[in-house]
Protein backbone atom coordinates (compact mmCIF):
# COMPACT_ATOMS: atom_id res chain seq x y z
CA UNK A 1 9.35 137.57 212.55
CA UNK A 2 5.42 137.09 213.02
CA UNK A 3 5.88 133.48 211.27
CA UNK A 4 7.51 132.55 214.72
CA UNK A 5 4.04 133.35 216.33
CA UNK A 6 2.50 129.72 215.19
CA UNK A 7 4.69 128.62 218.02
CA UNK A 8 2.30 129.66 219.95
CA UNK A 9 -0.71 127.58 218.59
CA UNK A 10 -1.29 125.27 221.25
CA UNK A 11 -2.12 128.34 223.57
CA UNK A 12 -4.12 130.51 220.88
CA UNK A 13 -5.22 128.77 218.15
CA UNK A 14 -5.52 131.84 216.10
CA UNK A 15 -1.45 131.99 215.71
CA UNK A 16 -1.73 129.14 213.72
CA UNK A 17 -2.34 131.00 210.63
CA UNK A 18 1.49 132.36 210.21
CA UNK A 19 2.46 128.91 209.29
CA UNK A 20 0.85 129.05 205.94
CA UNK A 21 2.68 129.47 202.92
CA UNK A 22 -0.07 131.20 201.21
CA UNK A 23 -0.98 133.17 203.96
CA UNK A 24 2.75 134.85 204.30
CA UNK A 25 2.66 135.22 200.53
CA UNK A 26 -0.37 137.05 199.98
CA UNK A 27 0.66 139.36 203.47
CA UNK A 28 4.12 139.67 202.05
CA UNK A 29 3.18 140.79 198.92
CA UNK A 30 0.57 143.45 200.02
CA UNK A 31 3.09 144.30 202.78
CA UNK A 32 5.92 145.30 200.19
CA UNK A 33 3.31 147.14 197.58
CA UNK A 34 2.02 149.33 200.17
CA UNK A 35 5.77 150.31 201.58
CA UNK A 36 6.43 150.75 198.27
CA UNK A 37 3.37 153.66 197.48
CA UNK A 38 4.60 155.09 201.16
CA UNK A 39 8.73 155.22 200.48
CA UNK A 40 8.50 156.40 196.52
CA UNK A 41 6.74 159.91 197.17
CA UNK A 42 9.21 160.71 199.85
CA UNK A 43 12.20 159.37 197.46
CA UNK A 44 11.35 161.25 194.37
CA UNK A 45 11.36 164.23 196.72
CA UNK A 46 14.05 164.31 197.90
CA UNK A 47 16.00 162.67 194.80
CA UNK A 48 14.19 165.44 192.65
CA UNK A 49 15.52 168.06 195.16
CA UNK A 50 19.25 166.57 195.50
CA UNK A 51 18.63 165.92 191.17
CA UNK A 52 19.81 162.22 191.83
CA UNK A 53 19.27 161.87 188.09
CA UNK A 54 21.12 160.00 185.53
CA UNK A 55 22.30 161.31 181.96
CA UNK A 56 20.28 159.84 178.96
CA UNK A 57 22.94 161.71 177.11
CA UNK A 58 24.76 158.91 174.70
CA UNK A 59 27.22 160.26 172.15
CA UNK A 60 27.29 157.12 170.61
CA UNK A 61 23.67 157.26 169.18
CA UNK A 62 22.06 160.95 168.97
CA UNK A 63 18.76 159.71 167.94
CA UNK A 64 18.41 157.93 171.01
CA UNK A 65 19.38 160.90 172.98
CA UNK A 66 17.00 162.93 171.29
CA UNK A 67 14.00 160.73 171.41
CA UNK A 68 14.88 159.58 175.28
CA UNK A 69 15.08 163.85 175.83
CA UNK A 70 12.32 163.97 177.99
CA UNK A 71 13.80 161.74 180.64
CA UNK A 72 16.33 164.10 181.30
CA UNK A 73 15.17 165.34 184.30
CA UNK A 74 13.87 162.36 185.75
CA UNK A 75 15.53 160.76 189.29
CA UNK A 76 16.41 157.33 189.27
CA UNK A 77 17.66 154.92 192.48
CA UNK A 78 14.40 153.82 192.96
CA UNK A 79 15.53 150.87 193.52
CA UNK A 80 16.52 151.67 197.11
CA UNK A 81 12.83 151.70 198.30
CA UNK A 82 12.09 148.47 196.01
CA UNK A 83 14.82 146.61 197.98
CA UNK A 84 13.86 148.51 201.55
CA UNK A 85 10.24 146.75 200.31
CA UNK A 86 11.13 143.58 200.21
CA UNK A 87 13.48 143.10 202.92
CA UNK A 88 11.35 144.66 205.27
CA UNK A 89 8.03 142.69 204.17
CA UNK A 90 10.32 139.15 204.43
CA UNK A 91 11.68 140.34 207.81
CA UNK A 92 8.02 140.08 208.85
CA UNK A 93 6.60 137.43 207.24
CA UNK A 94 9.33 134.82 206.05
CA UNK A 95 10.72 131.53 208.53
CA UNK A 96 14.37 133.66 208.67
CA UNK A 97 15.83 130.39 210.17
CA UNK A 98 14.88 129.27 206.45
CA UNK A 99 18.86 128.43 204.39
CA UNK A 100 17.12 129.73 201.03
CA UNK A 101 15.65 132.83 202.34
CA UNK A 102 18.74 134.00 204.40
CA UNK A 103 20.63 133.67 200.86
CA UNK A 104 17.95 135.39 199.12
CA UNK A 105 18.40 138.22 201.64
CA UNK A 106 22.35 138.17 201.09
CA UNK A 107 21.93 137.91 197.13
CA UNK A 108 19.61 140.89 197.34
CA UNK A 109 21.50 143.08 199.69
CA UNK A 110 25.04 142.74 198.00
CA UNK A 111 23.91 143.59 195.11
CA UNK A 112 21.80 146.08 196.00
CA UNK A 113 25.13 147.97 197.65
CA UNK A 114 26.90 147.17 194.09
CA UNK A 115 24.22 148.62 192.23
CA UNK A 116 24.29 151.64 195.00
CA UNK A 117 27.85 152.25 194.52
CA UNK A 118 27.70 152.22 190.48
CA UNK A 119 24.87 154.75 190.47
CA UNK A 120 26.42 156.61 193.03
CA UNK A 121 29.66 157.01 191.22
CA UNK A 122 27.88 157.55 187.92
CA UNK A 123 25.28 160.15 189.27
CA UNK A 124 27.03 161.87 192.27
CA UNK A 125 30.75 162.39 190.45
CA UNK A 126 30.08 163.92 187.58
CA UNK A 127 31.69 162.53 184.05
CA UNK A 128 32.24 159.38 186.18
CA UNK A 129 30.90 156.42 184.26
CA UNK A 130 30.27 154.45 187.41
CA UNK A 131 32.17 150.87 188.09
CA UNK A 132 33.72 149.11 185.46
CA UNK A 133 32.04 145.92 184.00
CA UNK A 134 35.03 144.27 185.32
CA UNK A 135 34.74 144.62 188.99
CA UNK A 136 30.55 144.51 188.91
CA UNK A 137 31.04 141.05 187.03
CA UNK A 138 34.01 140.02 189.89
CA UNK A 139 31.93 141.00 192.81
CA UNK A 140 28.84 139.05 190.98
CA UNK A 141 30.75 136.10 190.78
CA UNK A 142 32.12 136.20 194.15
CA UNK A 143 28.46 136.35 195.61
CA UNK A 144 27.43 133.18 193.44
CA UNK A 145 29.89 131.31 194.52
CA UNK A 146 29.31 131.90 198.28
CA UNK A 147 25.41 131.64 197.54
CA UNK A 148 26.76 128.42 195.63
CA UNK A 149 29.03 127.19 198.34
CA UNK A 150 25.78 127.18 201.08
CA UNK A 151 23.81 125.28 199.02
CA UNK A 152 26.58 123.22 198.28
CA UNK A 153 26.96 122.22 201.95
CA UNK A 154 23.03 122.01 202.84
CA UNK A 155 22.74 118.52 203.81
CA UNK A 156 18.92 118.18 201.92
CA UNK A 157 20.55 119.29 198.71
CA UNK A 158 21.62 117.69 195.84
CA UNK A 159 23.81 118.83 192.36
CA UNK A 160 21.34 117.31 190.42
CA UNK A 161 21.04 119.18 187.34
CA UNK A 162 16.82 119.30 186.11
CA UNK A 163 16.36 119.18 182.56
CA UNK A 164 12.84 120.58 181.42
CA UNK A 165 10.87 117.51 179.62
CA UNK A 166 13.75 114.54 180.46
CA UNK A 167 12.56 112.80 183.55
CA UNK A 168 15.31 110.03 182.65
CA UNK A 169 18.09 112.32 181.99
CA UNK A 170 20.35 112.83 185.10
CA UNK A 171 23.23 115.38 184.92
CA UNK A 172 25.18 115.91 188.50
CA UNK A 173 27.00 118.90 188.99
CA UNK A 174 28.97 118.06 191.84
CA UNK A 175 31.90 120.46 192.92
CA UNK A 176 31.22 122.83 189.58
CA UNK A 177 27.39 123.11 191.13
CA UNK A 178 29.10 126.39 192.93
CA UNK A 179 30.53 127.92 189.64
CA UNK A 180 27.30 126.83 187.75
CA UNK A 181 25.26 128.94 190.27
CA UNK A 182 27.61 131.93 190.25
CA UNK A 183 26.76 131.77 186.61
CA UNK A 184 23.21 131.69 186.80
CA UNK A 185 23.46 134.57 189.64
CA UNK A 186 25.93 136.76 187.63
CA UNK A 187 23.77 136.09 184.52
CA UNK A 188 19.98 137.17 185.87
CA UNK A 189 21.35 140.11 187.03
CA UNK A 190 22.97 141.37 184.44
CA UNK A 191 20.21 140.39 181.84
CA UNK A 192 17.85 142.73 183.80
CA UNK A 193 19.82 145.33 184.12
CA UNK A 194 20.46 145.50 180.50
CA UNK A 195 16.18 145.34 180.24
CA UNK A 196 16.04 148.31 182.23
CA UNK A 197 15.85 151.08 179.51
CA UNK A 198 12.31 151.92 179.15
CA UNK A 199 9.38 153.33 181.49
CA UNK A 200 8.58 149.98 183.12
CA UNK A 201 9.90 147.95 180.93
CA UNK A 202 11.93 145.62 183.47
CA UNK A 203 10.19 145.59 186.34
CA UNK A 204 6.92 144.44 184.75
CA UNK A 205 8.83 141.87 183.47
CA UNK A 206 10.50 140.98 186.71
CA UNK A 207 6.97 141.12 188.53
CA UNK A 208 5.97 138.10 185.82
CA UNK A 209 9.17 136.12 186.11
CA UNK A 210 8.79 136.60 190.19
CA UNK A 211 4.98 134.81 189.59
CA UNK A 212 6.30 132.08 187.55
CA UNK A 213 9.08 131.31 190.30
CA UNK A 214 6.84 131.71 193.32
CA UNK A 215 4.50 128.70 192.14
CA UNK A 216 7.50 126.32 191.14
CA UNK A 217 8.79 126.85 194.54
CA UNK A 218 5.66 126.09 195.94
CA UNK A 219 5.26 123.08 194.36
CA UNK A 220 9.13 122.53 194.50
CA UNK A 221 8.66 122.52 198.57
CA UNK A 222 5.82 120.26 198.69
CA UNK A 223 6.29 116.73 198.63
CA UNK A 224 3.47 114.97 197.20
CA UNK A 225 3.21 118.22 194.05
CA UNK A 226 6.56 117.85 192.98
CA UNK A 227 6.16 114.07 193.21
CA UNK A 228 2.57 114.16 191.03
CA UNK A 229 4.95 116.67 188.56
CA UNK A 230 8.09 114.10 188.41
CA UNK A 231 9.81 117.69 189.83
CA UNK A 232 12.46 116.72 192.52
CA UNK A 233 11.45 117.79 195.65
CA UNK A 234 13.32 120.49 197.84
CA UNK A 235 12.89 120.76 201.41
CA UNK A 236 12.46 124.12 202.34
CA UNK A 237 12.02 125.97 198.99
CA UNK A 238 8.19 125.79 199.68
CA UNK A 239 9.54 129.44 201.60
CA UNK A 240 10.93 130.94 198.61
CA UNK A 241 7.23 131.59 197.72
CA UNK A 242 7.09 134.49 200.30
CA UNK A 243 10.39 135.82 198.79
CA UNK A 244 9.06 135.93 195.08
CA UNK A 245 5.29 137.59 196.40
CA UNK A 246 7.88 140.54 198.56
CA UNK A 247 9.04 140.99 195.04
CA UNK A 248 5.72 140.85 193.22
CA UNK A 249 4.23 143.22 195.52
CA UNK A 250 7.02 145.53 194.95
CA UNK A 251 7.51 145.19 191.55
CA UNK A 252 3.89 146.14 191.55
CA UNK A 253 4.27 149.42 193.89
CA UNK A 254 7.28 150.28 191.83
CA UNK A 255 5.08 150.29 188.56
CA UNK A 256 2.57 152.41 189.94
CA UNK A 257 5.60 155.27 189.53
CA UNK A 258 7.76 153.47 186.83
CA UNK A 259 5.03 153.62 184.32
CA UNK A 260 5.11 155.33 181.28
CA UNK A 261 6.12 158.28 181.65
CA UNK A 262 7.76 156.89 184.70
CA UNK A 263 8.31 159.60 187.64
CA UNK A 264 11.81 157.75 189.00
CA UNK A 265 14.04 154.91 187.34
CA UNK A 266 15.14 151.92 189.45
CA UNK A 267 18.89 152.00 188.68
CA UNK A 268 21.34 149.36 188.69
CA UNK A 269 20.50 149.19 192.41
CA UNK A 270 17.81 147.92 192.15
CA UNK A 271 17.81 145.77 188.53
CA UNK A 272 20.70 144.15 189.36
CA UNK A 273 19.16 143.27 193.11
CA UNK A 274 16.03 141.81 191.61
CA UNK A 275 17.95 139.79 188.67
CA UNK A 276 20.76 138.46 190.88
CA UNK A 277 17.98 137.51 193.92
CA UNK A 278 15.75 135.76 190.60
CA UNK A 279 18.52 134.00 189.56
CA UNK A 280 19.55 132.54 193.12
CA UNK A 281 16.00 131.34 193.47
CA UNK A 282 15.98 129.63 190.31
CA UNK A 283 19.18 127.89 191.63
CA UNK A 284 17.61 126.94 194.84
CA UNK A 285 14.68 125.14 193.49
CA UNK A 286 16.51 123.98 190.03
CA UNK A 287 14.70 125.56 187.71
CA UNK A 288 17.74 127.42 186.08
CA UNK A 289 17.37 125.89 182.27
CA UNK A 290 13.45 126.40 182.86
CA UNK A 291 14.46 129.88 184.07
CA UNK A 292 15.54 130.68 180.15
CA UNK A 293 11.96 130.19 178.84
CA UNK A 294 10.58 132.12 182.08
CA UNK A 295 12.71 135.23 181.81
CA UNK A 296 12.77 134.92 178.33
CA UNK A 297 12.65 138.82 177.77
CA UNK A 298 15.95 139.00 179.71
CA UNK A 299 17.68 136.12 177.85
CA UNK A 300 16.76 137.77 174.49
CA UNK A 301 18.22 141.31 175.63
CA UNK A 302 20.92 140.11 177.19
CA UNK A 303 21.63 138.11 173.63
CA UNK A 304 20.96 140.67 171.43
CA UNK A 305 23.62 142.82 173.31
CA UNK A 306 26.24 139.85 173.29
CA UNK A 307 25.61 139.43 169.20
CA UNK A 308 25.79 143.09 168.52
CA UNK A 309 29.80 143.17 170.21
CA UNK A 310 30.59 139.57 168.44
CA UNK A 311 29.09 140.90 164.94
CA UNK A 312 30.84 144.51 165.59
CA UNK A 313 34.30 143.13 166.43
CA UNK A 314 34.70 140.04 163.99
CA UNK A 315 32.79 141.74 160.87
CA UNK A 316 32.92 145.57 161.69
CA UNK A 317 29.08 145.53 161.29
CA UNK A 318 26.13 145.69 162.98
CA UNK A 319 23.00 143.45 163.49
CA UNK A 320 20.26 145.92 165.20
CA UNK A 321 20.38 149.80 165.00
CA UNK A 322 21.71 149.38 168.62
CA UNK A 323 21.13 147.21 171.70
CA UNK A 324 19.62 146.05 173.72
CA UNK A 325 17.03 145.25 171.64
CA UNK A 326 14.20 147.32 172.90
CA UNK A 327 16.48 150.43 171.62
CA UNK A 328 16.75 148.95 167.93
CA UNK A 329 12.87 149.00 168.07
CA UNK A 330 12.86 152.93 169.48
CA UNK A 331 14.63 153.66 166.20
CA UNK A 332 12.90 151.99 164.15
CA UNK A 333 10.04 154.72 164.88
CA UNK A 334 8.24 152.33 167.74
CA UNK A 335 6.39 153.69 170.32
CA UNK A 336 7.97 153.37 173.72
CA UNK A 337 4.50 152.22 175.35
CA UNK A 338 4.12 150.07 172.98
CA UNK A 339 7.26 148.11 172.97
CA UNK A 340 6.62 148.25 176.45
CA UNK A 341 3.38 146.67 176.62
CA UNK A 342 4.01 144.19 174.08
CA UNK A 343 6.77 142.84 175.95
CA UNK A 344 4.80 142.26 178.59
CA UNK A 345 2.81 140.40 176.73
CA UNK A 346 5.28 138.17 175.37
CA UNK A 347 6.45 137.79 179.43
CA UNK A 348 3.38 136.50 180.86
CA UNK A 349 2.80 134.30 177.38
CA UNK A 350 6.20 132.89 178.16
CA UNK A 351 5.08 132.27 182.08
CA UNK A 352 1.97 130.77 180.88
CA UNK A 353 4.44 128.45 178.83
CA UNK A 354 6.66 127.57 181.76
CA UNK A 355 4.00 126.67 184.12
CA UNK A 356 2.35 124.13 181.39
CA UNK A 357 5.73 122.78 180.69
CA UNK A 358 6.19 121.38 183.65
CA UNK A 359 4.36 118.62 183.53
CA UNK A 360 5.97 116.97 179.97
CA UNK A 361 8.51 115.22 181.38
C-alpha cells in the first residue's frame, strides 16, 4: 500500500523512499515483529480461556508423553497471529501489483486455512485426529500447481532448472516446471511441520532459512548482482525480499513466546503456512536444489521420518527411537533446550554455507 506513495516523488521528494527494497524490508520486518508482541498476549488469552490446546498424549511412545507432560496445558494456533503478521506488514509495505508476492500471499493464506482446519478438527472435536495426510497432501499439491501454473505463464520467466556450482549445466523444465514446483511447495511445508515438535525449534529455524532466501532474492532481482554471481536474473524477485523480512520479523515476535518453555505452539496453521510460502519463494527465484542445503534442518527431519516408515515396513525394525529426529534425541536423555539450540546452530552454519556457495559456479 504505502510503496504506491513513491508515485508521488516528483511532487514530494520525501515519498521517494518507499521504492527501496531495503527500506520496505527493514519496515516490513519491524512491522510484523511488533504485531506479533501486540496479537500473541491477546491470543494466548483467549486460547488459554477457550483451552485451544493440543494433546501431547501419544500411545505409541509413553516416554515421550511423559517427558513432553508439561506441555499439556499449553495453547497452540499461534500460528494465526504469525500469518495475520505477515500479511498485514506486506499489505503495507510490498509492490502488491508484484506476480511473486500476490502468490506468496495465496501460498500463505491456503495453507494457512488447511493448517486452520486440521487443528481445528484435531483440537475442537475431541478424539478427532484432524485431516488425513491424504487430503492435506491433495490440497498441497493442488496449490503448487496453480502457484506453478502462474509462473508458468509469466512472460519474464523461464523453466530453467539452476544447479548450485554448474554454470554450464542447463536443465529445462518446461511443462513438468508446474509439477516440479507443486513438489517443492508440498515438500517445504510438510518438512516444517514435521520440525515443529519442540519449544522453538521450527520457527528459529524458519527465521534463518527466511534470511538466507531474502538475500538470494535480492540479488536474484538485481541485474548487474546476479550477473557478477553467474545467478540468472529474475525480474521482479528483487520484492520477495520484503516477503522473507514479514516472515523474519515474525518468526522473531513468535520466538519471543515460542521459546523454551514456549507459552503457545504455532500449529500446523502456521508451520505448514511458513514452509509452503518458503518453498514457493525458493521456486520463484530458483533456488530450490540450493534450498536443500538452506533448510537443511527440515530436509534431515523430514528424511529421518521417511527412513523410519521404509525401515519399519520392509525390515520390521527401526532406525531412531522415533521420529522425527529431534524426538530420537529427547530419548536418548537430551535436553530439549539443547537440541534446540544446537539446531540452530547447525541452521545458521548451513545459511552461512549457502550464501558462500553461491559464488562457485
Amino acid at each position: 500500500m504505502l510503496y504506491f506513495l513513491s508515485g508521488f516523488r516528483d511532487s514530494f521528494s520525501f515519498l521517494n523512499i518507499f521504492r527501496y527494497i531495503t527500506f520496505r524490508s527493514g519496515a516490513a520486518a519491524f512491522t510484523s515483529f511488533f504485531l506479533c508482541l501486540i496479537l500473541a498476549p491477546i491470543f494466548i488469552r483467549k486460547f488459554q480461556k477457550d483451552e485451544v490446546k493440543e494433546g501431547v498424549d501419544r500411545d505409541y511412545c509413553q516416554a515421550l508423553s511423559e517427558v513432553q507432560k508439561y506441555k499439556q496445558s499449553t495453547p497452540t494456533m499461534g500460528g494465526i497471529f504469525i500469518v495475520l503478521s505477515i500479511l498485514s506488514a506486506l499489505f503495507l509495505w510490498a509492490d502488491l501489483s508484484n506476480l511473486y508476492v500476490l502468490l506468496s500471499i495465496l501460498t500463505m493464506s491456503t495453507l494457512a486455512v488447511l493448517g486452520f482446519i486440521d487443528d481445528y478438527l484435531k483440537i475442537c472435536q475431541k478424539g478427532h485426529r484432524g485431516l488425513s495426510g491424504g487430503t492435506k497432501l491433495f490440497w498441497q499439491f493442488v496449490l503448487g500447481c496453480v502457484v506453478g501454473f502462474f509462473v508458468f505463464l509469466a512472460p519474464d520467466t523461464t523453466t530453467r532448472l539452476d544447479i548450485p556450482f554448474l554454470k554450464s549445466t542447463i536443465l529445462y523444465l518446461d511443462i513438468f516446471f508446474i509439477l516440479w514446483a507443486a513438489l517443492i511447495v508440498m515438500s517445504c511445508s510438510n518438512a516444517v511441520n514435521l520440525t515443529d515438535g519442540l519449544d522453538g525449534l521450527a520457527i528459529g529455524c524458519v527465521l534463518f532459512v527466511a534470511l538466507g532466501l531474502g538475500a538470494l532474492s535480492y540479488i536474484s532481482g538485481n541485474f548487474k548482482f546476479a550477473e557478477y554471481l553467474f545467478l540468472p536474473f529474475i525480474p521482479g524477485t528483487g520484492e520477495l525480499t520484503v516477503v522473507c523480512a514479514a516472515i523474519l520479523g515474525a518468526s522473531l515476535g513468535f520466538l519471543w513466546f515460542n521459546c523454551y518453555p514456549a507459552s503457545i505452539f504455532m500449529g500446523d496453521v502456521g508451520s505448514l503456512a511458513l514452509g509452503g510460502t518458503l518453498g514457493a519463494i525458493a521456486v520463484f527465484i530458483k533456488k530450490e536444489i540450493l534450498l536443500i542445503l538452506l533448510g537443511g534442518i527440515f530436509v534431515w527431519e523430514a528424511l529421518s521420518v521417511i527412513l523410519q516408515v521404509l525401515s519399519v515396513k520392509t525390515r520390521g525394525k527401526r532406525i531412531f527411537k522415533m521420529s522425527p529426529f529431534h524426538h530420537h534425541l529427547q530419548l536418548l536423555g537430551w535436553n530439549e533446550s539443547k537440541i534446540i539450540v544446537r539446531f540452530w546452530i547447525i541452521a545458521i552454519i548451513l545459511a552461512l554455507l549457502t550464501l558462500t556457495t553461491i559464488k562457485i559456479r
